[in-house]
Protein backbone atom coordinates (compact mmCIF):
# COMPACT_ATOMS: atom_id res chain seq x y z
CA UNK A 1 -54.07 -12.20 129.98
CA UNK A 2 -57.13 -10.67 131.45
CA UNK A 3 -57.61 -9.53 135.50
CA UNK A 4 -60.09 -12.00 135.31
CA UNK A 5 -57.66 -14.77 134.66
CA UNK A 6 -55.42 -13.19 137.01
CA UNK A 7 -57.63 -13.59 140.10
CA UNK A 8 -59.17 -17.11 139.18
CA UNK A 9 -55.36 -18.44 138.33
CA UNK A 10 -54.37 -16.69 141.97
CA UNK A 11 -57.19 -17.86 143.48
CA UNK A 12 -56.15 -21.53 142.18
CA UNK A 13 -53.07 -20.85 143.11
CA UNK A 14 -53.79 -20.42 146.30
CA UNK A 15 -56.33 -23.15 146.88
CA UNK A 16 -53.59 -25.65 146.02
CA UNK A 17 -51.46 -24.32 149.13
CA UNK A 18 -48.57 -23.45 146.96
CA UNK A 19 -46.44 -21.09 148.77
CA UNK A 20 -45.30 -17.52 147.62
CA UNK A 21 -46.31 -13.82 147.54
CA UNK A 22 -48.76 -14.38 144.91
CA UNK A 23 -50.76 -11.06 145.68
CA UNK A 24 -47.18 -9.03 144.78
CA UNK A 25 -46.81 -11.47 141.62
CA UNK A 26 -47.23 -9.78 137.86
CA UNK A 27 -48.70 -11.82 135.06
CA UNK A 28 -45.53 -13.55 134.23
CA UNK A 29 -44.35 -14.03 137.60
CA UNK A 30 -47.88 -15.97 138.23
CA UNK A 31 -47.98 -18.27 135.08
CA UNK A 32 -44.25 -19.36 136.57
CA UNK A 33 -45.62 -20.43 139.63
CA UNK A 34 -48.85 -21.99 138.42
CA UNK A 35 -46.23 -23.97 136.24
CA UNK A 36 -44.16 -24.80 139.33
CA UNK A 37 -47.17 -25.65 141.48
CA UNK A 38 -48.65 -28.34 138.86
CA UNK A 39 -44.92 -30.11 138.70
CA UNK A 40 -44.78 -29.89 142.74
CA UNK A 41 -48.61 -31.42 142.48
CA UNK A 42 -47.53 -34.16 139.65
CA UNK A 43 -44.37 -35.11 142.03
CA UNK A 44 -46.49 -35.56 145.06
CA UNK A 45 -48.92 -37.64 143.62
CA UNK A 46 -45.73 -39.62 142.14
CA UNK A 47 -44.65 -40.28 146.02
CA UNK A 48 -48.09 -41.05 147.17
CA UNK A 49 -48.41 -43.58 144.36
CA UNK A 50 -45.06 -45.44 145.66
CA UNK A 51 -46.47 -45.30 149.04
CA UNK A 52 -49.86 -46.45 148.67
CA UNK A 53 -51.88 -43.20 149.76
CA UNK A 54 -54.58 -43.32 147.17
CA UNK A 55 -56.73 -40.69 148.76
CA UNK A 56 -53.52 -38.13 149.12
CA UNK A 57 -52.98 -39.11 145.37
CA UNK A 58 -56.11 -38.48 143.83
CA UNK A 59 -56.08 -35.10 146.05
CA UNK A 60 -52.67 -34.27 144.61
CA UNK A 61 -53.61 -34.76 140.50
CA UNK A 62 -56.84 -32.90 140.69
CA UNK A 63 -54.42 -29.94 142.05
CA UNK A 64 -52.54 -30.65 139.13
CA UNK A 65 -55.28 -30.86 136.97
CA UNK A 66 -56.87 -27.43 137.99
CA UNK A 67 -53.55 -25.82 137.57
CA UNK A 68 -53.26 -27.05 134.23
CA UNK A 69 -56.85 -25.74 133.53
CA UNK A 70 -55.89 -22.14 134.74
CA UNK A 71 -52.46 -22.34 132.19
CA UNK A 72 -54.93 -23.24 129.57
CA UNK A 73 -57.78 -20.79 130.13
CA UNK A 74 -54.68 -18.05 130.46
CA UNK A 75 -53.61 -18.39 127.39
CA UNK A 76 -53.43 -15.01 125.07
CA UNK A 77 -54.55 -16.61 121.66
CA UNK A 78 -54.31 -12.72 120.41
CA UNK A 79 -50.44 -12.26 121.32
CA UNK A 80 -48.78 -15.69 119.25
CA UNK A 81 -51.68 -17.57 118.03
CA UNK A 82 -49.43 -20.40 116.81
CA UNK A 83 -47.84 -21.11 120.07
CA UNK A 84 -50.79 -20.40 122.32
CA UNK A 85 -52.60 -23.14 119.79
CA UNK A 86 -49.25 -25.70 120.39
CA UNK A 87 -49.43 -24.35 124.49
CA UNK A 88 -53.08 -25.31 124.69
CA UNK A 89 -52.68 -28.77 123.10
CA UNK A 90 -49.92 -29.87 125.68
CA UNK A 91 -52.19 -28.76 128.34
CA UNK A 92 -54.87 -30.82 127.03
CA UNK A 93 -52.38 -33.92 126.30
CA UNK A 94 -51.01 -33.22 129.97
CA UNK A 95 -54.35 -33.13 131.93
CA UNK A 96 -55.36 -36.83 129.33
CA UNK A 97 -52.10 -38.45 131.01
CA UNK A 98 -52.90 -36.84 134.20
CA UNK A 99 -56.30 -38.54 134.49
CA UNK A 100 -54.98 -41.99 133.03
CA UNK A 101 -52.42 -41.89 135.60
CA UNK A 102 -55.21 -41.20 138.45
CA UNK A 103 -57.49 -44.20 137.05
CA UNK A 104 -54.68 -46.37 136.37
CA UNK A 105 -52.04 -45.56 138.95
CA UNK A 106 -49.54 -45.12 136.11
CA UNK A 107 -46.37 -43.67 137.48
CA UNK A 108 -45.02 -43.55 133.99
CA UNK A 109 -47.51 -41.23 132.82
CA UNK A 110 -47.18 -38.91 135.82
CA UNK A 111 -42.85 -39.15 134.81
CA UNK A 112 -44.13 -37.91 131.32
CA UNK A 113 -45.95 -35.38 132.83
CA UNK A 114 -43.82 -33.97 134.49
CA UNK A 115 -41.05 -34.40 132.03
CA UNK A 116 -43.29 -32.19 129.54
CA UNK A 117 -44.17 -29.41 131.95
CA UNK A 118 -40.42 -28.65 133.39
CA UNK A 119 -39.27 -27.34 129.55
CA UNK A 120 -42.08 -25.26 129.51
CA UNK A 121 -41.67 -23.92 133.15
CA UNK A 122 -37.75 -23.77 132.00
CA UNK A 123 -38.67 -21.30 128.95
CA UNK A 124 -41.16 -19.34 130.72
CA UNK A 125 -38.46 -18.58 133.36
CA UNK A 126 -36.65 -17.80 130.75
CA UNK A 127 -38.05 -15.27 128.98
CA UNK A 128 -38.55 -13.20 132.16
CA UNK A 129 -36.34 -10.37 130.60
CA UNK A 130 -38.26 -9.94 127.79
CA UNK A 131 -41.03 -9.72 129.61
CA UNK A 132 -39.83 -7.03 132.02
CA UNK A 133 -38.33 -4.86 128.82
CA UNK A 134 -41.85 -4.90 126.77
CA UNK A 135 -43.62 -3.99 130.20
CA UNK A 136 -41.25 -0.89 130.65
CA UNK A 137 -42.08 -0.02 127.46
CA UNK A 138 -45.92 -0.60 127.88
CA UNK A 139 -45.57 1.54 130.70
CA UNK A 140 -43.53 4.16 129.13
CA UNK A 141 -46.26 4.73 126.15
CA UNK A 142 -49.38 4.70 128.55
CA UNK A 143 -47.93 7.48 130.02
């Protein structure tokens, strides 16, 4: 993932009033939290739908939608092309349902949304270890 990313996914980030210390975040830490901000988004826009706030929805799924975008444009094709390929589909397939949901004030397709993105936030937090050990070791060489 490229600096570049890194400030236009913070800057995203940000924009979409999620909370955190996003400036002290590391590459990992940051993909986590866009991941947790697009489920907060997707859940919002799931209460505003039951409650008839059309305006607050729509504002809440084009968060959701530009959060997906940065996870997209994020993704390292170079480090595991085959999942980064699989990772960019469900982004595509998620920000399709997104929109449907928007035009068609589908709370079923916002459910599958956000049914799709919580195993992927899930993983991600899981694989914080690794990610910690082959940074060390990054580290270690460089010096």
């Amino acid at each position: 993932m490229t600096n570049g990313y890194m400030r236009k996914a913070s800057a995203i980030y940000q924009q979409n009033s999620v909370r955190g210390g996003v400036e002290d975040a590391d590459a990992h830490q940051l993909i986590g939290m866009l991941l947790d901000g697009a489920i907060s988004r997707v859940i919002q826009a799931q209460g505003q739908l039951t409650h008839g706030d059309v305006a607050a929805k729509g504002r809440s799924i084009s968060g959701a939608v530009a959060i997906v975008g940065e996870l997209r444009n994020s993704l390292d094709h170079k480090a595991d092309r085959a999942l980064s390929e699989r990772l960019e589909s469900l982004y595509e397939y998620v920000s399709r349902r997104l929109l449907f949901a928007q035009l068609n004030n589908d709370p079923t397709a916002l459910d599958e949304v956000v049914k799709l993105l919580i195993p992927v936030r899930d993983g991600w937090q899981g694989i914080r270890g690794s990610y910690l050990t082959s940074s060390r070791q990054a580290a270690g060489a460089a010096r």
